[in-house]
N, C-alpha and C. Protein backbone atom coordinates (compact mmCIF):
# COMPACT_ATOMS: atom_id res chain seq x y z
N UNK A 1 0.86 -1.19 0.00
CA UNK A 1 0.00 0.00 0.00
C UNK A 1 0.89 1.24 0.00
N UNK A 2 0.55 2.20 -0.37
CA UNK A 2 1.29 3.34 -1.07
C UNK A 2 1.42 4.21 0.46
N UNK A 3 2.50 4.77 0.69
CA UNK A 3 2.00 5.42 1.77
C UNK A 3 1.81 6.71 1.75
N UNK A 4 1.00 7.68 2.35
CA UNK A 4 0.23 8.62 2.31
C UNK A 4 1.31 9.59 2.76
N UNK A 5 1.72 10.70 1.79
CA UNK A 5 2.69 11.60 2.34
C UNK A 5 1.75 12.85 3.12
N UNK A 6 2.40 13.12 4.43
CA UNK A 6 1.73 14.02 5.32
C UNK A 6 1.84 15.10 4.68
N UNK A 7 0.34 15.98 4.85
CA UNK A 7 0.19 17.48 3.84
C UNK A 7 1.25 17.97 5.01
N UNK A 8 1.78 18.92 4.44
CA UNK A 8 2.85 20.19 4.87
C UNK A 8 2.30 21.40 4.88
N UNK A 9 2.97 22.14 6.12
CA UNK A 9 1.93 24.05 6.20
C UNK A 9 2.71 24.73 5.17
N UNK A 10 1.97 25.58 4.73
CA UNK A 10 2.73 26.40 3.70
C UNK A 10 2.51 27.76 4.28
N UNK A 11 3.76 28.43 4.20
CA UNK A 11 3.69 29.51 4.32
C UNK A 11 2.99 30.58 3.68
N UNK A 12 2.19 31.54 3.98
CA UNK A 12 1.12 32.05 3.11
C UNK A 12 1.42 33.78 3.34
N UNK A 13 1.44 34.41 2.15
CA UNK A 13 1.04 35.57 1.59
C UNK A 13 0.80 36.46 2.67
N UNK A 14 -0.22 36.04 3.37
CA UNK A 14 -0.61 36.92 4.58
C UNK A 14 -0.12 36.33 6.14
N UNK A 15 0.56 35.46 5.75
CA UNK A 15 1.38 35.33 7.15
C UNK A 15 2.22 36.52 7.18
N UNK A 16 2.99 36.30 5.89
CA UNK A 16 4.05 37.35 5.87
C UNK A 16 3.63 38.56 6.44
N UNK A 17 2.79 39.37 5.64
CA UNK A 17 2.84 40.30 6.17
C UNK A 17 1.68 40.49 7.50
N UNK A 18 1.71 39.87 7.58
CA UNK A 18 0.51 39.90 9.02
C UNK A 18 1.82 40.37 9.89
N UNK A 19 2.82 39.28 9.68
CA UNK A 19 3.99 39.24 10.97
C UNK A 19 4.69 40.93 10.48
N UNK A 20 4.54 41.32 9.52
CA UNK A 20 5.43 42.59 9.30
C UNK A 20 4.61 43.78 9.99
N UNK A 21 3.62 43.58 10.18
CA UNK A 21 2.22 44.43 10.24
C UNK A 21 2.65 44.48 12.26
N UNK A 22 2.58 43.10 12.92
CA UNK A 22 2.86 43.13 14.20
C UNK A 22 4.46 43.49 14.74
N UNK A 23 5.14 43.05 13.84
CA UNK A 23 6.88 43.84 13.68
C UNK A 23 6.32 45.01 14.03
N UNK A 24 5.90 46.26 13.23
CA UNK A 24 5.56 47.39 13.19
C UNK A 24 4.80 48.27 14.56
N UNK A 25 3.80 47.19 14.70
CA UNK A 25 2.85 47.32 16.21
C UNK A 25 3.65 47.37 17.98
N UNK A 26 4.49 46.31 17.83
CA UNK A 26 5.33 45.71 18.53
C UNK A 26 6.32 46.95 18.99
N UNK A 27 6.96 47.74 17.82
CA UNK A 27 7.77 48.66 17.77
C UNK A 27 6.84 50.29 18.26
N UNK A 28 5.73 50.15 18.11
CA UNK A 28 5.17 51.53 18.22
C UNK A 28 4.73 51.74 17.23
N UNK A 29 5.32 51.81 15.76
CA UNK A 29 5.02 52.39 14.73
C UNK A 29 3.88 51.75 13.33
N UNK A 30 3.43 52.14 12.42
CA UNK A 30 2.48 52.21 11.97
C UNK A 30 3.70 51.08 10.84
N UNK A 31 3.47 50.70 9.64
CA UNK A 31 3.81 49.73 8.02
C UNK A 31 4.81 50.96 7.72
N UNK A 32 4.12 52.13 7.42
CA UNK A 32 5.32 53.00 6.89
C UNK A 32 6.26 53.50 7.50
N UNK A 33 5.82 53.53 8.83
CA UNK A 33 6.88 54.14 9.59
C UNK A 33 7.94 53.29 9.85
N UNK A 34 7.64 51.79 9.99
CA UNK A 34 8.97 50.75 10.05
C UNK A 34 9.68 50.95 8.65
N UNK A 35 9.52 50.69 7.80
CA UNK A 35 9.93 51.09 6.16
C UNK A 35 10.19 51.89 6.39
N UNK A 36 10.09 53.54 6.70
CA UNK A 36 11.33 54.29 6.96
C UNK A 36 12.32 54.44 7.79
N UNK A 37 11.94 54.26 9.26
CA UNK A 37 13.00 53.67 9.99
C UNK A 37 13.82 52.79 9.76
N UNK A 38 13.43 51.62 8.92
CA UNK A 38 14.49 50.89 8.14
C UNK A 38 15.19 51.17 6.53
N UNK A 39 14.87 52.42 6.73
CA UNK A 39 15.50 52.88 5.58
C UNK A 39 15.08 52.77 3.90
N UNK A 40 14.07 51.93 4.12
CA UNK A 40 13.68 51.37 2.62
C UNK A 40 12.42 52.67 2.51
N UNK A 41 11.84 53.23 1.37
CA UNK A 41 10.64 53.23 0.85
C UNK A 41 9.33 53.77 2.28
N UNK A 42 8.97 54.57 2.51
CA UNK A 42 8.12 54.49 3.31
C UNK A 42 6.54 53.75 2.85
N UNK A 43 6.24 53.73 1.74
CA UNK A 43 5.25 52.71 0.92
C UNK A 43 5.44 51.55 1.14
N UNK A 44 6.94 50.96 1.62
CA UNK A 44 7.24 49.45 1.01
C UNK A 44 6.74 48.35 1.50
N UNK A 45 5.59 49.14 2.55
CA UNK A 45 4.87 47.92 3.83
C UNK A 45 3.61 48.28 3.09
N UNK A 46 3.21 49.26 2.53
CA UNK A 46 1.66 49.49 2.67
C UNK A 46 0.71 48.73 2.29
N UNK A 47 -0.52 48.54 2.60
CA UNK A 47 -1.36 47.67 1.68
C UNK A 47 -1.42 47.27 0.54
N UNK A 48 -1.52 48.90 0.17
CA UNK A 48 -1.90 48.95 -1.45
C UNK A 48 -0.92 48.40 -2.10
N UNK A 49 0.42 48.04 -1.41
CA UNK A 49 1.60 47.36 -2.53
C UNK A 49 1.51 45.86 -2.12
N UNK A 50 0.63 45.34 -1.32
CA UNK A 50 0.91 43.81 -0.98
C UNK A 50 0.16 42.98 -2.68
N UNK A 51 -0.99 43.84 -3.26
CA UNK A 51 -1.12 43.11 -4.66
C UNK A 51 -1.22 44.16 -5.71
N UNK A 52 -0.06 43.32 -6.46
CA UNK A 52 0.21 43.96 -7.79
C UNK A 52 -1.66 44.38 -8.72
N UNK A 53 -1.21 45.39 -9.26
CA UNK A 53 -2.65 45.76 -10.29
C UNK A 53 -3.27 44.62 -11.26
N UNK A 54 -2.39 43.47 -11.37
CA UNK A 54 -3.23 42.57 -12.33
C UNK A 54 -3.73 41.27 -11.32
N UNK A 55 -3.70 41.92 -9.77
CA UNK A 55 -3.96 40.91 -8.92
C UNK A 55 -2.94 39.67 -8.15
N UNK A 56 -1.75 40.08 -8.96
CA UNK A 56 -1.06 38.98 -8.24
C UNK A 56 -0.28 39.67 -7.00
N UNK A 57 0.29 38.43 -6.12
CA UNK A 57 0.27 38.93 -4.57
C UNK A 57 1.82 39.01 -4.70
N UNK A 58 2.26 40.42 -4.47
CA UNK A 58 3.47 40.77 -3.97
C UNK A 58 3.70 40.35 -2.42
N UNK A 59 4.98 40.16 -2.36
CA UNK A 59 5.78 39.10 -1.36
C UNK A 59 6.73 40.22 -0.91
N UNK A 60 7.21 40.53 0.37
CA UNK A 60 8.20 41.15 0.73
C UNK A 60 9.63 40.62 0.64
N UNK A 61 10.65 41.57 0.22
CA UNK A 61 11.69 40.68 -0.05
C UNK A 61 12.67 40.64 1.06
N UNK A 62 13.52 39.43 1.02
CA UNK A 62 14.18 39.08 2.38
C UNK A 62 14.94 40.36 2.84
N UNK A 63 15.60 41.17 2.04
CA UNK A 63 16.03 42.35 2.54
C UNK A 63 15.51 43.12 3.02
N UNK A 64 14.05 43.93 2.95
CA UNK A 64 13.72 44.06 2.93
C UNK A 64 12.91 43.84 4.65
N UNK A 65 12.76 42.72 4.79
CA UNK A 65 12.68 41.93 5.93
C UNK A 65 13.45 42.19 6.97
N UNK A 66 14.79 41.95 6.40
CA UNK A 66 15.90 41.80 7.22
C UNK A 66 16.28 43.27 7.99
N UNK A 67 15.90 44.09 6.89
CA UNK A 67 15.99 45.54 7.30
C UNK A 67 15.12 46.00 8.57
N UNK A 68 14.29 45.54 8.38
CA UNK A 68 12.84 45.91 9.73
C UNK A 68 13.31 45.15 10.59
N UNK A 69 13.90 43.96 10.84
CA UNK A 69 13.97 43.00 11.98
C UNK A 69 15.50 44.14 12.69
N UNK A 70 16.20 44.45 11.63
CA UNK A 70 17.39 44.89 12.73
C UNK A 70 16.83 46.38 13.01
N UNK A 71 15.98 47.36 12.11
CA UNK A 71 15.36 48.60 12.57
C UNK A 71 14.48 48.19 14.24
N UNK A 72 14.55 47.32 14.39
CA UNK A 72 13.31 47.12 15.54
C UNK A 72 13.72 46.36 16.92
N UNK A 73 15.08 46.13 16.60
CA UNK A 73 16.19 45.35 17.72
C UNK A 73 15.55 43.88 17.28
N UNK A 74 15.19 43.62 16.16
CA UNK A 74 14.51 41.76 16.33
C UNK A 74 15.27 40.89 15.92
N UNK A 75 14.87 39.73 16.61
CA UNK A 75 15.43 38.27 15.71
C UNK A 75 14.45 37.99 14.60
N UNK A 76 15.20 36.68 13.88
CA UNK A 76 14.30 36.07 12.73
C UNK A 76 13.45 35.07 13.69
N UNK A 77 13.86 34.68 15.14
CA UNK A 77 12.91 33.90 15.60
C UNK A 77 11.97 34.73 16.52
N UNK A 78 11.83 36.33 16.56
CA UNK A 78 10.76 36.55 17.09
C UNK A 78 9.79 36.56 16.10
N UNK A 79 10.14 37.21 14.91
CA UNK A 79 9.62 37.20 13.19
C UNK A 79 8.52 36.02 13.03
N UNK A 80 9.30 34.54 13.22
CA UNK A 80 8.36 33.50 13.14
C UNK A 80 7.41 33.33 13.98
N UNK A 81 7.78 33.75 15.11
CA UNK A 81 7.11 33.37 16.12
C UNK A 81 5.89 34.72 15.85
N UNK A 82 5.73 35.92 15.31
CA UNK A 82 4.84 36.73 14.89
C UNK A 82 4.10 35.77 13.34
N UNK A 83 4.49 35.34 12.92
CA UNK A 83 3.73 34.91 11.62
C UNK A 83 2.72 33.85 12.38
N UNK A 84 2.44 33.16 13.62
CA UNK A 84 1.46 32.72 13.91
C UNK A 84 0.31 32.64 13.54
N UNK A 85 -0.46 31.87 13.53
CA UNK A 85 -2.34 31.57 12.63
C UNK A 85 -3.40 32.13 14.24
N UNK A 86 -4.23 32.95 14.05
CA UNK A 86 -4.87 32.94 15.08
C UNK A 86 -4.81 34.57 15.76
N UNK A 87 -5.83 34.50 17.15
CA UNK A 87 -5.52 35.98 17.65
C UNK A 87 -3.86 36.09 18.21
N UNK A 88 -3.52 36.79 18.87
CA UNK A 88 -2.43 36.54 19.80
C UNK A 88 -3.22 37.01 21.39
N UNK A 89 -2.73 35.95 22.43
CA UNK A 89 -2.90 35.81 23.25
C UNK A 89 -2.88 37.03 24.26
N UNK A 90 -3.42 37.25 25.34
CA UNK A 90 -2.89 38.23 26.26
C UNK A 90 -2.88 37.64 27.61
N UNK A 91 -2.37 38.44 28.59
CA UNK A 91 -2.20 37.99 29.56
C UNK A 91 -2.08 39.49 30.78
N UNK A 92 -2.71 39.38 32.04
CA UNK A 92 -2.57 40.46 32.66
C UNK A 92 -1.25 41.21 33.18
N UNK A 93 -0.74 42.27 33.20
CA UNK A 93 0.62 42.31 34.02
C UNK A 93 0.74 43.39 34.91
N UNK A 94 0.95 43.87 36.05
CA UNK A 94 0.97 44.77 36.77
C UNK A 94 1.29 46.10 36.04
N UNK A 95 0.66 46.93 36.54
CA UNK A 95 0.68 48.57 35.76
C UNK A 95 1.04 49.44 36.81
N UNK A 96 2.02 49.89 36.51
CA UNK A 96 2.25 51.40 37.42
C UNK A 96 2.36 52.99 36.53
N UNK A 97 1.55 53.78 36.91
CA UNK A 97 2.32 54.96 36.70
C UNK A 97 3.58 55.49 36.84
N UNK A 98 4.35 55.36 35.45
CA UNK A 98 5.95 55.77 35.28
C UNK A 98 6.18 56.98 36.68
N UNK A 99 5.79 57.96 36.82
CA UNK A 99 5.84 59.54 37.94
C UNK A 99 5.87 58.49 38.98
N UNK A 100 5.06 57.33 39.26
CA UNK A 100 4.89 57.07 40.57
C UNK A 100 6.22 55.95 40.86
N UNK A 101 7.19 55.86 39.60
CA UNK A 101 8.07 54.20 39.65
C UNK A 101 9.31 55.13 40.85
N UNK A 102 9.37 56.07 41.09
CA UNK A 102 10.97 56.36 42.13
C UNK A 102 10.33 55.70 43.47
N UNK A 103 9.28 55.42 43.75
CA UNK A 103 8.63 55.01 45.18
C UNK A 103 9.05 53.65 45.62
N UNK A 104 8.71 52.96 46.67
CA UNK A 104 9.07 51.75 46.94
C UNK A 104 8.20 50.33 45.91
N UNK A 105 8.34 51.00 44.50
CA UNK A 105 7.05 49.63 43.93
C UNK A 105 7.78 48.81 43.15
N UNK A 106 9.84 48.90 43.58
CA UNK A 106 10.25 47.62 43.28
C UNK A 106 10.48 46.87 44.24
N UNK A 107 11.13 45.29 44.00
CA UNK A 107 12.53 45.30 45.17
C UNK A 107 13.55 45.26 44.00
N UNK A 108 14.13 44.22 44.99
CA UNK A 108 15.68 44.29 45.09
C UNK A 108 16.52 44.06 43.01
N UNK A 109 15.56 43.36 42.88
CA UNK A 109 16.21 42.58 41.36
C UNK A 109 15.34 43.45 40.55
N UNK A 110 14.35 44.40 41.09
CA UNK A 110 13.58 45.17 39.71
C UNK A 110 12.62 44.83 39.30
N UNK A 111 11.83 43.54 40.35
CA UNK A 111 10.64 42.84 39.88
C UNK A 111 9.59 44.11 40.72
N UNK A 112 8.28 44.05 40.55
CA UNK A 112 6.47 45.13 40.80
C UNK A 112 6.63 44.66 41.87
N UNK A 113 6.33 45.06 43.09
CA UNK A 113 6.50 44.69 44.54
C UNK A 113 5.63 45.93 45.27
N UNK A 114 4.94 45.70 46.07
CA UNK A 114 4.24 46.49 47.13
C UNK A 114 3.09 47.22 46.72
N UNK A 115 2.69 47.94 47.12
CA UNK A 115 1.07 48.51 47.14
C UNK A 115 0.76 49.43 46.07
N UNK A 116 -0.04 50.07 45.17
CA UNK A 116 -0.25 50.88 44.27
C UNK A 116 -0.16 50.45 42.76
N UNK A 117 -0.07 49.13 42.89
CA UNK A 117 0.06 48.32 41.00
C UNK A 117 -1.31 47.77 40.49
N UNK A 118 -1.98 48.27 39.68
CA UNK A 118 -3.22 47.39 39.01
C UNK A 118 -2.69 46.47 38.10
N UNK A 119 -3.47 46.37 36.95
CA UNK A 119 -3.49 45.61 35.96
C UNK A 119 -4.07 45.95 35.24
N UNK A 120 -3.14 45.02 33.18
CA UNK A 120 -4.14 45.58 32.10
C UNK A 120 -3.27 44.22 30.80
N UNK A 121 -4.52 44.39 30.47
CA UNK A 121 -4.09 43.21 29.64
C UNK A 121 -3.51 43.73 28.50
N UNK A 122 -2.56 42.90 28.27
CA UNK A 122 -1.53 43.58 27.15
C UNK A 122 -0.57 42.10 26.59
N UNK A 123 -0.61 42.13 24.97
CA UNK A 123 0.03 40.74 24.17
C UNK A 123 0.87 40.19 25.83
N UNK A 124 0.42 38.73 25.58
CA UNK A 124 1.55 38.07 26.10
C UNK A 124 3.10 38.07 25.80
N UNK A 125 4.00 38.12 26.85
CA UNK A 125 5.22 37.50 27.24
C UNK A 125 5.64 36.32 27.98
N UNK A 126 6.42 35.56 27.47
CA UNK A 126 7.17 34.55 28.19
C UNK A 126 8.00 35.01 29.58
N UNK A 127 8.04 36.47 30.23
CA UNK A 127 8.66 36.92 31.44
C UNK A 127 7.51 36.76 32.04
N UNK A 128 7.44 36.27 33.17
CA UNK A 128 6.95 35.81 34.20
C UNK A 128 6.80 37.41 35.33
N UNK A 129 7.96 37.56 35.11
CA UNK A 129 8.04 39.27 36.12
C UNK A 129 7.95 40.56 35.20
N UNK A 130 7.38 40.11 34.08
CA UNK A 130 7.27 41.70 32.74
C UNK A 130 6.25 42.53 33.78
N UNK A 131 5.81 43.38 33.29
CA UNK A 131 5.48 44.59 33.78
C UNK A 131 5.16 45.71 33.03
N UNK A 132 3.88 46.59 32.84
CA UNK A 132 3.67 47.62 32.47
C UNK A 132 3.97 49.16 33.09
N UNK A 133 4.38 50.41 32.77
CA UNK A 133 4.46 51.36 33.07
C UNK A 133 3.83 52.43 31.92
N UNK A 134 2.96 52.85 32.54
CA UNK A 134 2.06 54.44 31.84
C UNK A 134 2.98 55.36 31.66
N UNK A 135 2.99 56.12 30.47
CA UNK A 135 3.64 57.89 30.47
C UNK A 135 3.11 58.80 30.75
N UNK A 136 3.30 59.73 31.59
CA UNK A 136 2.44 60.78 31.47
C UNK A 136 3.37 61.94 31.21
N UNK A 137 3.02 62.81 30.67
CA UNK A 137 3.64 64.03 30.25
C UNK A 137 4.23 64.22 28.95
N UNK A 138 5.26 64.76 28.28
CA UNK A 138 5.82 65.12 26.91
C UNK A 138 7.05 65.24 27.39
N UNK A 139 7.70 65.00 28.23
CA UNK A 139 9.23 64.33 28.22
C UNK A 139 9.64 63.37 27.42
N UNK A 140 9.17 62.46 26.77
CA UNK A 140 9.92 61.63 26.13
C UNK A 140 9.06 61.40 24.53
N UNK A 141 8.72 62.77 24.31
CA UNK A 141 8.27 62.73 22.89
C UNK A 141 9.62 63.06 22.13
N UNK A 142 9.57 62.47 20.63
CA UNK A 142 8.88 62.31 20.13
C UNK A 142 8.40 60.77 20.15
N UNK A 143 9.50 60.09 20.53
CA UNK A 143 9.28 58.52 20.94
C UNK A 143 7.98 57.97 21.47
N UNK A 144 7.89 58.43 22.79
CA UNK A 144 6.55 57.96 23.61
C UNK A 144 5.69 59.30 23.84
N UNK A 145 4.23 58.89 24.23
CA UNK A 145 3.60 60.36 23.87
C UNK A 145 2.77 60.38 25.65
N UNK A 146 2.16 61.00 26.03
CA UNK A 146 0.97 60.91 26.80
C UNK A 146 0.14 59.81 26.72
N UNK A 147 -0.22 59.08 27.87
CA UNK A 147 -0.92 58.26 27.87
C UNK A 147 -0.49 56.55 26.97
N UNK A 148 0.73 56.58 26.36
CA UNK A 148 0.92 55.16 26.24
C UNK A 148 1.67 54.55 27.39
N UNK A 149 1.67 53.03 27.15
CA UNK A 149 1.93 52.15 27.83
C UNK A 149 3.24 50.82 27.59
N UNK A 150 4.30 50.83 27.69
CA UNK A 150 5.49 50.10 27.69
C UNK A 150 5.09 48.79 28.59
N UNK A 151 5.87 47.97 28.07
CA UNK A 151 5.79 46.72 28.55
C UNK A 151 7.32 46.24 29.08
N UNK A 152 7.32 45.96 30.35
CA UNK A 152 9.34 45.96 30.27
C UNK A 152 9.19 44.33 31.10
N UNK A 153 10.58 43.81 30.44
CA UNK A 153 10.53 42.63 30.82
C UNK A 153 11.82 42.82 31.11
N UNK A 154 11.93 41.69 32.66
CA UNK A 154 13.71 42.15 33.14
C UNK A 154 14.54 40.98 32.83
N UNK A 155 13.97 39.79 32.05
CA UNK A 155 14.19 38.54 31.36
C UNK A 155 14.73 38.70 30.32
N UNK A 156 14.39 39.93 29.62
CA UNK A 156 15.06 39.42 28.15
C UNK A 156 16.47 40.20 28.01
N UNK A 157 17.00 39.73 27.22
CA UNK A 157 18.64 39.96 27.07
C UNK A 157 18.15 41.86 27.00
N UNK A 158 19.41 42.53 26.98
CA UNK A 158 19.82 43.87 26.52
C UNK A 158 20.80 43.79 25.40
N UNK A 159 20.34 44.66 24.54
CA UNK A 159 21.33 44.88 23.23
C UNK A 159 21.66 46.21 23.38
N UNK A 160 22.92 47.18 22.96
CA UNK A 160 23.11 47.94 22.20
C UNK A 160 21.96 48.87 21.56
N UNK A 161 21.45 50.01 21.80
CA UNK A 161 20.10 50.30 20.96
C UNK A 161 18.83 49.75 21.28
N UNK A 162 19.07 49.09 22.18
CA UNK A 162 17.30 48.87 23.12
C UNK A 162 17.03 49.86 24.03
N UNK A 163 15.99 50.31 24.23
CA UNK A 163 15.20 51.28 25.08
C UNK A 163 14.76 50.39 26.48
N UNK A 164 15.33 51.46 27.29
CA UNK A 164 15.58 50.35 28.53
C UNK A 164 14.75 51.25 29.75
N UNK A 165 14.66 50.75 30.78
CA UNK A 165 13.94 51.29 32.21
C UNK A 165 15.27 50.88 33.28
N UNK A 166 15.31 51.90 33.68
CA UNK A 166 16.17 51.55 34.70
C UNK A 166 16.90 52.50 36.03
N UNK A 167 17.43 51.36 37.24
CA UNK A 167 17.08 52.38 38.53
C UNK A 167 18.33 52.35 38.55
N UNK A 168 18.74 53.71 39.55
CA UNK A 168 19.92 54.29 40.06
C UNK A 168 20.09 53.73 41.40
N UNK A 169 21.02 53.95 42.33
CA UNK A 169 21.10 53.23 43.43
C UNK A 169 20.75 54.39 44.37
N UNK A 170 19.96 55.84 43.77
CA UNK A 170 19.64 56.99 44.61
C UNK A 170 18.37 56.80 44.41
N UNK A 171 17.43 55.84 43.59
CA UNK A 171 16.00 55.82 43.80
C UNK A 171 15.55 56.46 42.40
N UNK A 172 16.90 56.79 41.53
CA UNK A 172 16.10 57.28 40.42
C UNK A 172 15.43 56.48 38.93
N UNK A 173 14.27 56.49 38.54
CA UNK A 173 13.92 55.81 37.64
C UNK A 173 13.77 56.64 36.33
N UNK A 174 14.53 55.80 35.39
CA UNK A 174 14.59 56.87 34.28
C UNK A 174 14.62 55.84 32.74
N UNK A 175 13.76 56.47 31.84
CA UNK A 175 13.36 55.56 30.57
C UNK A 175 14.45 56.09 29.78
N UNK A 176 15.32 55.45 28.90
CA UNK A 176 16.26 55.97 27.89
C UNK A 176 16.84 54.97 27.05
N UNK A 177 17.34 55.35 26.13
CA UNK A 177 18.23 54.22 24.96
C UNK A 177 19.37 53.52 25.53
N UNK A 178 19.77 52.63 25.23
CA UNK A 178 21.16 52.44 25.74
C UNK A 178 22.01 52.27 24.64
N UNK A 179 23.05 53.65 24.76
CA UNK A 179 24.20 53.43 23.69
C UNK A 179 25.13 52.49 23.66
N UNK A 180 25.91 52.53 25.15
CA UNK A 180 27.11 51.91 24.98
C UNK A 180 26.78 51.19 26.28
N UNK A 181 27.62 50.08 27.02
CA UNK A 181 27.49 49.26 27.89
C UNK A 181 28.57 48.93 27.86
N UNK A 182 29.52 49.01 29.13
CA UNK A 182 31.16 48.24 29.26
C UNK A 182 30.61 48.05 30.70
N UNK A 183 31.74 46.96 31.14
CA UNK A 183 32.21 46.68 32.82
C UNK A 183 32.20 48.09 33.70
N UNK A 184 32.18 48.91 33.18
CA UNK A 184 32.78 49.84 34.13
C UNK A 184 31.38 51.49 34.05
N UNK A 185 30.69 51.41 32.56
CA UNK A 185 29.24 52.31 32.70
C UNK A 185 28.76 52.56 31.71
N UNK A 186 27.63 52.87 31.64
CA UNK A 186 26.58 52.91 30.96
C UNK A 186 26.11 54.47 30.12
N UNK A 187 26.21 54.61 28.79
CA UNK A 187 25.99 55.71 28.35
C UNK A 187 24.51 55.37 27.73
N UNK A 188 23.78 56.54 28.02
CA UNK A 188 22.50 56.53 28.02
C UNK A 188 22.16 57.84 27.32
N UNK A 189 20.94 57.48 26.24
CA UNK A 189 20.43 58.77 25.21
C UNK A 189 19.03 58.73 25.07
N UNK A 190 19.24 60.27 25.62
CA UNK A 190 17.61 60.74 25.91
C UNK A 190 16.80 60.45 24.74
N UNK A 191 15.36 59.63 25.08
CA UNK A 191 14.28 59.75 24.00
C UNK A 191 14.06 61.16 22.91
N UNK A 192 13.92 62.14 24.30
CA UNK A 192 13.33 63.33 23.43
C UNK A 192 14.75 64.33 23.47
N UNK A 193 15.23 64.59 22.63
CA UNK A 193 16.26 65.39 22.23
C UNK A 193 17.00 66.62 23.06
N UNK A 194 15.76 67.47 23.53
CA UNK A 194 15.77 68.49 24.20
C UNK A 194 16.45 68.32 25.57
N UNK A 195 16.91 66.72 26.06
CA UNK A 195 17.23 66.60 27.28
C UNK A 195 18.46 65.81 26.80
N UNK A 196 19.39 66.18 27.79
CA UNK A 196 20.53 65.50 28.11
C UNK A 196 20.90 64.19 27.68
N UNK A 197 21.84 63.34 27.54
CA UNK A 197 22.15 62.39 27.39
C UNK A 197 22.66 62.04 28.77
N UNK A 198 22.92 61.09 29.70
CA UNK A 198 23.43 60.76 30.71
C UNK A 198 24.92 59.20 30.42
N UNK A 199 25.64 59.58 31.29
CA UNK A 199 26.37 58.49 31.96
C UNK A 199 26.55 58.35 32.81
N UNK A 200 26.03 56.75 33.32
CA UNK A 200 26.53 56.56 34.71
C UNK A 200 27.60 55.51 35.29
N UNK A 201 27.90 55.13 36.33
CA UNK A 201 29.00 54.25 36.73
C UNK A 201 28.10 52.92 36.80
N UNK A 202 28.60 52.04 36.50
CA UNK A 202 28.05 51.05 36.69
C UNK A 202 27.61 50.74 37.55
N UNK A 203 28.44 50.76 39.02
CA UNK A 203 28.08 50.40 40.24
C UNK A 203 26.92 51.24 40.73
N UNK A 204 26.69 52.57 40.01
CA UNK A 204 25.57 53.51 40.27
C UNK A 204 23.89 52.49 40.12
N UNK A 205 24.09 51.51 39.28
CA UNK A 205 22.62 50.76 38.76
C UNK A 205 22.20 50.10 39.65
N UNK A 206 20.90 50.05 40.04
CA UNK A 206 20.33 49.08 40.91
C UNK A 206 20.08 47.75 39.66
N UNK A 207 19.30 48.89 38.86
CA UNK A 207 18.43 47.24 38.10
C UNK A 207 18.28 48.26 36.44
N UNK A 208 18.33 47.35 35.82
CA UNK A 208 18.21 47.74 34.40
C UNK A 208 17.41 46.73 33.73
N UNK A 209 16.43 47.17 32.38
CA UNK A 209 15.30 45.99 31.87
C UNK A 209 15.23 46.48 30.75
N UNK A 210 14.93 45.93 29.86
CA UNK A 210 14.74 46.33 28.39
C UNK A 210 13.24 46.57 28.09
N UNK A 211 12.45 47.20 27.35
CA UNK A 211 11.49 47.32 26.47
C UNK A 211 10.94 46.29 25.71
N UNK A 212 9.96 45.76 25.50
CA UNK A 212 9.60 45.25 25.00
C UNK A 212 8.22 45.19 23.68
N UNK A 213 7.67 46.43 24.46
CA UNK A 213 6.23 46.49 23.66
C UNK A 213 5.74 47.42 24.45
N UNK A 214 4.82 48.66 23.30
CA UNK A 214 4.49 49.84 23.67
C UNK A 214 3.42 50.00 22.88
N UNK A 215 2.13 50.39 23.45
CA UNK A 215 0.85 50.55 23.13
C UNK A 215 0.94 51.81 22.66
N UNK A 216 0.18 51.95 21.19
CA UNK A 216 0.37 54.00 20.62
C UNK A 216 -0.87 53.65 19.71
């Protein structure tokens, strides 16, 4: 008897860009705005270019791809893991008001601790201790605005160029880029322009966490 070869998933048209679409979300920004941040075309995500005029389905090209995954600090395995079939999941995570984070609402390692944290459901993470923080004000425009919401997880690695949360050993909590990182300190660049860039000593850090996902 012949044996029955198992059907195989095929990758589809709108996986692709479904996952380019949540690349984009993930980051803050809108299809065109990743395409220009990555340098290509600000069109080169848009709808209207996913099918050609005689109907056939334009495909994004791996460069193309590749460009948005490093514009956005990503791997190719968060990429796959966005091309998923289905809603995406959520899960609740403690919320604090950023103004209110210099107070006692960590401990020691940087995990939500003590009185004044709600909750709000926001895409799942695999960090167990992730965490939301609110903006309020226009300090860190043009990046973050009034009223969005960051997702920081103290699990996932730090790169070079990730937007990080992180405490001083004087109680100070402060959102910023991270330029450089050696043994010895940390150069840090303000979101919104108008403010300072900082460096500090290493030994100055209580706790440092990366960014993960920001509601706009």
């Amino acid at each position: 008897m012949a044996r029955q070869a198992k059907a195989q998933r095929i990758l589809t048209h709108s996986q692709i860009w479904t996952a380019l679409d949540r690349l984009a979300e993930r980051a803050g920004m809108s299809p065109s705005g990743l395409a220009k941040q990555a340098g290509l075309d600000p069109t080169t995500f848009n709808k209207s270019k996913r099918i050609a005029a005689d109907g056939r389905e334009r495909w994004p090209s791996t460069e193309s791809v590749s460009k948005a995954l490093a514009a956005t600090n990503s791997s190719v395995e968060t990429f796959v893991q966005l091309i998923g079939d289905g809603a995406r999941s959520q899960q609740s995570v403690p919320l604090l008001a950023l103004a209110q984070a210099d107070g006692g609402h960590f401990d020691d390692s940087g995990f939500p601790a003590g009185k004044g944290w709600s909750e709000v459901a926001l895409p799942s993470t695999t960090d167990e201790h992730a965490y939301a923080l609110e903006i309020s004000g226009d300090a860190m425009k043009p990046i973050y605005r009034d009223g969005d919401i960051i997702v920081v997880s103290p699990a996932t690695p730090i790169r070079r160029g990730d937007r990080v949360v992180l405490k001083t050993s004087d109680g100070e909590v402060m959102v910023k880029e991270l330029k450089r990182r050696t043994t010895k300190t940390l150069e840090l660049q303000s979101l919104n322009p108008a403010h300072a860039d900082r460096t500090l000593d290493a030994d100055d850090v209580a706790w440092i966490a990366r960014i993960v996902w920001v509601s706009q």
